[in-house]
N, C-alpha and C. Protein backbone atom coordinates (compact mmCIF):
# COMPACT_ATOMS: atom_id res chain seq x y z
N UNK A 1 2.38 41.75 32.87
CA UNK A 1 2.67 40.96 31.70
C UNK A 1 1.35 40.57 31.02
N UNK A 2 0.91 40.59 29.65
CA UNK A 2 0.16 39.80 28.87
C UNK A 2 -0.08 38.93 28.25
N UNK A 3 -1.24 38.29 28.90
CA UNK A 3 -1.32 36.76 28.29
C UNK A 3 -1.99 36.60 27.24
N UNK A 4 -0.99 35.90 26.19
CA UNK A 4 -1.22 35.32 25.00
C UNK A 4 -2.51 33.95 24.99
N UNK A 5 -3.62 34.22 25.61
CA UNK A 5 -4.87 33.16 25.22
C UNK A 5 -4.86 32.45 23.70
N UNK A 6 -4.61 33.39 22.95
CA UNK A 6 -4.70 32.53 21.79
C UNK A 6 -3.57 31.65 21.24
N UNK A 7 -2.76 32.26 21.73
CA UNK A 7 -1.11 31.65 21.05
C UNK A 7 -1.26 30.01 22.32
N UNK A 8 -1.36 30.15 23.08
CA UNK A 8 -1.53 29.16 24.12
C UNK A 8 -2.26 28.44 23.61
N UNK A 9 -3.65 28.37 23.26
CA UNK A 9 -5.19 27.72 22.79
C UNK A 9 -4.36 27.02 21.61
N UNK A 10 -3.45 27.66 20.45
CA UNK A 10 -3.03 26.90 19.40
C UNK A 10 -2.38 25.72 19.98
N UNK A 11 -1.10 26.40 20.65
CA UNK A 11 0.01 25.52 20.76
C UNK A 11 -0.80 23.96 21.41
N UNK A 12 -1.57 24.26 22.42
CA UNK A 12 -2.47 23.16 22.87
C UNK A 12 -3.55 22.24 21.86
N UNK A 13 -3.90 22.83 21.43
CA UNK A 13 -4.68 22.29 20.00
C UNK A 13 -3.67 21.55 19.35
N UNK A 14 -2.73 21.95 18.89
CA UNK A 14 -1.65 21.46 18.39
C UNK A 14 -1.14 20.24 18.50
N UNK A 15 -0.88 20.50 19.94
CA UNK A 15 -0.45 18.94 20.99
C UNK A 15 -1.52 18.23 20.77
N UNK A 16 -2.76 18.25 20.94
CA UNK A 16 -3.57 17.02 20.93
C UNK A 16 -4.18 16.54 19.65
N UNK A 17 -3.95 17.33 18.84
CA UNK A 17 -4.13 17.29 17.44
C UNK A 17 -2.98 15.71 16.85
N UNK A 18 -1.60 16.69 17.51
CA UNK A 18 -0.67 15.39 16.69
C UNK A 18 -0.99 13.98 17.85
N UNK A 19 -1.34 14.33 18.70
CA UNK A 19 -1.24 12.71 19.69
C UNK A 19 -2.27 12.30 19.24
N UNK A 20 -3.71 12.83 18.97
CA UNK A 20 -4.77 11.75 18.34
C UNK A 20 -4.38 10.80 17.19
N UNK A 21 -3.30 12.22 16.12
CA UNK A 21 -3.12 11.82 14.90
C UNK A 21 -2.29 10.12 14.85
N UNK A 22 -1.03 10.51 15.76
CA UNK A 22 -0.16 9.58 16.08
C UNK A 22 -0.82 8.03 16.60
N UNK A 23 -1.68 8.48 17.69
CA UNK A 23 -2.91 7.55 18.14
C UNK A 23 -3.70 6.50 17.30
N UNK A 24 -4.01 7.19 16.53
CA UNK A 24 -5.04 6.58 15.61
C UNK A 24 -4.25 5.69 14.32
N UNK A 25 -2.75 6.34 14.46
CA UNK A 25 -2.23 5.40 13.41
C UNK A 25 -1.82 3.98 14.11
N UNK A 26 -1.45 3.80 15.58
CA UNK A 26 -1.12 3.37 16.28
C UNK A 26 -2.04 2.18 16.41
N UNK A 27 -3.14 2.21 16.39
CA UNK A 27 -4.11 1.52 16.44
C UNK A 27 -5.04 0.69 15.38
N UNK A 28 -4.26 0.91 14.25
CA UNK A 28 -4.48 0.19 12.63
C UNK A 28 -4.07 -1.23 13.10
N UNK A 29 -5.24 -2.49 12.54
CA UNK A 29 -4.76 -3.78 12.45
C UNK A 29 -3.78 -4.19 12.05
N UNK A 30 -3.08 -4.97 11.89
CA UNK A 30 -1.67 -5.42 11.45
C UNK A 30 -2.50 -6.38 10.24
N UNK A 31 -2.12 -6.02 9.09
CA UNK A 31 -2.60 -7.38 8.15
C UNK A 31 -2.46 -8.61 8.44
N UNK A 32 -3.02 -9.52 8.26
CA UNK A 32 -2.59 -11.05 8.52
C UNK A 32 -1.70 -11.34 7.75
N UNK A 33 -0.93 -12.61 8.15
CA UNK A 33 0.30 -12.69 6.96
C UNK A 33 -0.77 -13.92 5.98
N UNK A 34 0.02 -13.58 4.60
CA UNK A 34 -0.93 -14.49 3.39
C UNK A 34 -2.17 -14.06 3.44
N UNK A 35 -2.62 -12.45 3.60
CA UNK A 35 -3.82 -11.88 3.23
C UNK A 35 -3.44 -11.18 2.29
N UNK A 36 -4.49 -11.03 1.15
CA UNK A 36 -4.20 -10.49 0.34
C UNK A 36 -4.05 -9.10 0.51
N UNK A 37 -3.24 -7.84 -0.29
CA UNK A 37 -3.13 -6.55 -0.26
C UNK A 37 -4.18 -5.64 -0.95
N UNK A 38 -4.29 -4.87 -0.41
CA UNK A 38 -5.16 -4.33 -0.76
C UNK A 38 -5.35 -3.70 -2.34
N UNK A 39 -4.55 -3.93 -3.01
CA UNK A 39 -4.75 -3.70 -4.72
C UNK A 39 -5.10 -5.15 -5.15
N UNK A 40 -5.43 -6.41 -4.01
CA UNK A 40 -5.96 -7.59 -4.68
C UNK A 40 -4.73 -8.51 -5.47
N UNK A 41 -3.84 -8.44 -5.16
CA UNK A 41 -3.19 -9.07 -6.00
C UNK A 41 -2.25 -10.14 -4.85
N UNK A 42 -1.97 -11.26 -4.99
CA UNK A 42 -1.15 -11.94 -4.02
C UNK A 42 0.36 -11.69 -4.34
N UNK A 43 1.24 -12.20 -3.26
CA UNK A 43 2.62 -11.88 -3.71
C UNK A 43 2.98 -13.11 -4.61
N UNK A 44 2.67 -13.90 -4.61
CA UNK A 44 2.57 -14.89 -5.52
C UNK A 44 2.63 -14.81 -6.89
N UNK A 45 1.12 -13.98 -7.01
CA UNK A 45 0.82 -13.74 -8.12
C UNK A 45 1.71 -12.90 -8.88
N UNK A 46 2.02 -12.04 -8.07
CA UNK A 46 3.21 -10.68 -8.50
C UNK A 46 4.46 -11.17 -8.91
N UNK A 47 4.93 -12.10 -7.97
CA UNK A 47 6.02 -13.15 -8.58
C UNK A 47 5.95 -13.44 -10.09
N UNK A 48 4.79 -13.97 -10.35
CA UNK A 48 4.54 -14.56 -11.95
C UNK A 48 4.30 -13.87 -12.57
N UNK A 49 3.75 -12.52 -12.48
CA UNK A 49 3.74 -11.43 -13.33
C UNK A 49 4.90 -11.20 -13.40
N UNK A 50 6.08 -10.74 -12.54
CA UNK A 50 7.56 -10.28 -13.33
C UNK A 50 7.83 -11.51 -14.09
N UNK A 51 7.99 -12.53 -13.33
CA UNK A 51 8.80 -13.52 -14.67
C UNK A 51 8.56 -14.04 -15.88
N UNK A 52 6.73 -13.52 -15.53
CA UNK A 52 6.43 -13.62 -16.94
C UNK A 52 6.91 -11.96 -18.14
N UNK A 53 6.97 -11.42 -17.19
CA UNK A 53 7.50 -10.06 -17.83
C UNK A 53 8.77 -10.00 -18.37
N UNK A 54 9.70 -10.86 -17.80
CA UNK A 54 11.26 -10.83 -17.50
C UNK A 54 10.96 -12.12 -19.22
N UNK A 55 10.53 -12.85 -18.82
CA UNK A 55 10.53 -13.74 -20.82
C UNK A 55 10.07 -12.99 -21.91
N UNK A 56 8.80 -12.19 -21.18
CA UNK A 56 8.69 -11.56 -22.50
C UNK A 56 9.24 -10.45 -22.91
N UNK A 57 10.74 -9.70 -22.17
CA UNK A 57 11.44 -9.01 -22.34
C UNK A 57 12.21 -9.82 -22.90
N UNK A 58 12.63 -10.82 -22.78
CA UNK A 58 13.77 -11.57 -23.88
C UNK A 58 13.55 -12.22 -24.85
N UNK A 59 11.96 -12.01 -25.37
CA UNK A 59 11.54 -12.67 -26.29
C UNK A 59 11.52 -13.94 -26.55
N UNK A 60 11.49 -14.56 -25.46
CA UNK A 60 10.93 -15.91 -24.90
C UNK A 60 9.43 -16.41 -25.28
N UNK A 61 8.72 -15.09 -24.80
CA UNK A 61 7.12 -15.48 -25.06
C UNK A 61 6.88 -14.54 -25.81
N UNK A 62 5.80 -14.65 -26.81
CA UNK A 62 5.01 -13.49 -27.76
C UNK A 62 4.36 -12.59 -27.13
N UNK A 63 3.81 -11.58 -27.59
CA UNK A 63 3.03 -10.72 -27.35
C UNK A 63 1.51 -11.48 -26.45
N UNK A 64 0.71 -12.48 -27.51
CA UNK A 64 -0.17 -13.26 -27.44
C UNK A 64 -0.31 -14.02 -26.61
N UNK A 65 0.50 -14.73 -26.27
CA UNK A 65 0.93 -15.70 -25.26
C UNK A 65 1.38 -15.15 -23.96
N UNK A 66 1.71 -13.68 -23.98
CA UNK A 66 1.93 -13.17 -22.50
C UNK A 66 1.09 -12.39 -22.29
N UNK A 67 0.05 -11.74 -23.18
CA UNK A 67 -1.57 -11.40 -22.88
C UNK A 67 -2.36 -12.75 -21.92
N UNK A 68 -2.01 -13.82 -22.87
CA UNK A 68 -2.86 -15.18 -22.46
C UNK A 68 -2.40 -15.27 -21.01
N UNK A 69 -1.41 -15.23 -20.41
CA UNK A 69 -0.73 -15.85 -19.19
C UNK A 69 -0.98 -14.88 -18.05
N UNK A 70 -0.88 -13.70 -18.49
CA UNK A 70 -1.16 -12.49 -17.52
C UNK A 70 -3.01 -12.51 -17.59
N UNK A 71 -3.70 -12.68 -18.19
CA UNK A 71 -5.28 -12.88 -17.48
C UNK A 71 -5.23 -13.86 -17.07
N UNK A 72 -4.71 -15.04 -16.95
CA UNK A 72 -4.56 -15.81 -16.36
C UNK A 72 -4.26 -15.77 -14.81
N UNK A 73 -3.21 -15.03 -14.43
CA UNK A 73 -2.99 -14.86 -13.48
C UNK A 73 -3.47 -13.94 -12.77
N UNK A 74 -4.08 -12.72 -13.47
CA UNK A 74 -5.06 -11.77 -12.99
C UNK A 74 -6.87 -12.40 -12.81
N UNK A 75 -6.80 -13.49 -13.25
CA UNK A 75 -8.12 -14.00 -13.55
C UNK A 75 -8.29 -14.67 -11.83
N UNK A 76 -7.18 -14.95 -11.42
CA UNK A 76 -6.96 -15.99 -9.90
C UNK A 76 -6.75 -17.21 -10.35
């Protein structure tokens, strides 16, 4: 019978390939809770961005005034 060295060498590569992969995700910090995300923005803040979005979809607030409020809240 003939042995497949290379087909073996993959399939093994293979295996330790996905367990490092799996590994290494395994081992990512857990964010703290009330840390900010990584696009910088708090959930907080995101909160007040829709509802400020949600008025100025009903024409509650102006154009001007929901420019003003949104750097505001992007400002911190």
């Amino acid at each position: 019978m003939r042995r497949r060295p290379l087909l073996r060498a993959a399939a093994v590569g293979a295996g330790v390939y996905m367990a490092g992969k799996n590994r290494a995700r395994d081992e990512q910090p857990e964010p703290e809770p009330g840390a900010m995300p990584p696009g910088g923005l708090s959930p907080e803040a995101v909160e007040q961005l829709k509802s400020l979005a949600q008025l100025h979809d009903q024409g509650i607030l102006t154009d001007q005034e929901f420019e003003q409020q949104k750097a505001k809240i992007l400002a911190g």
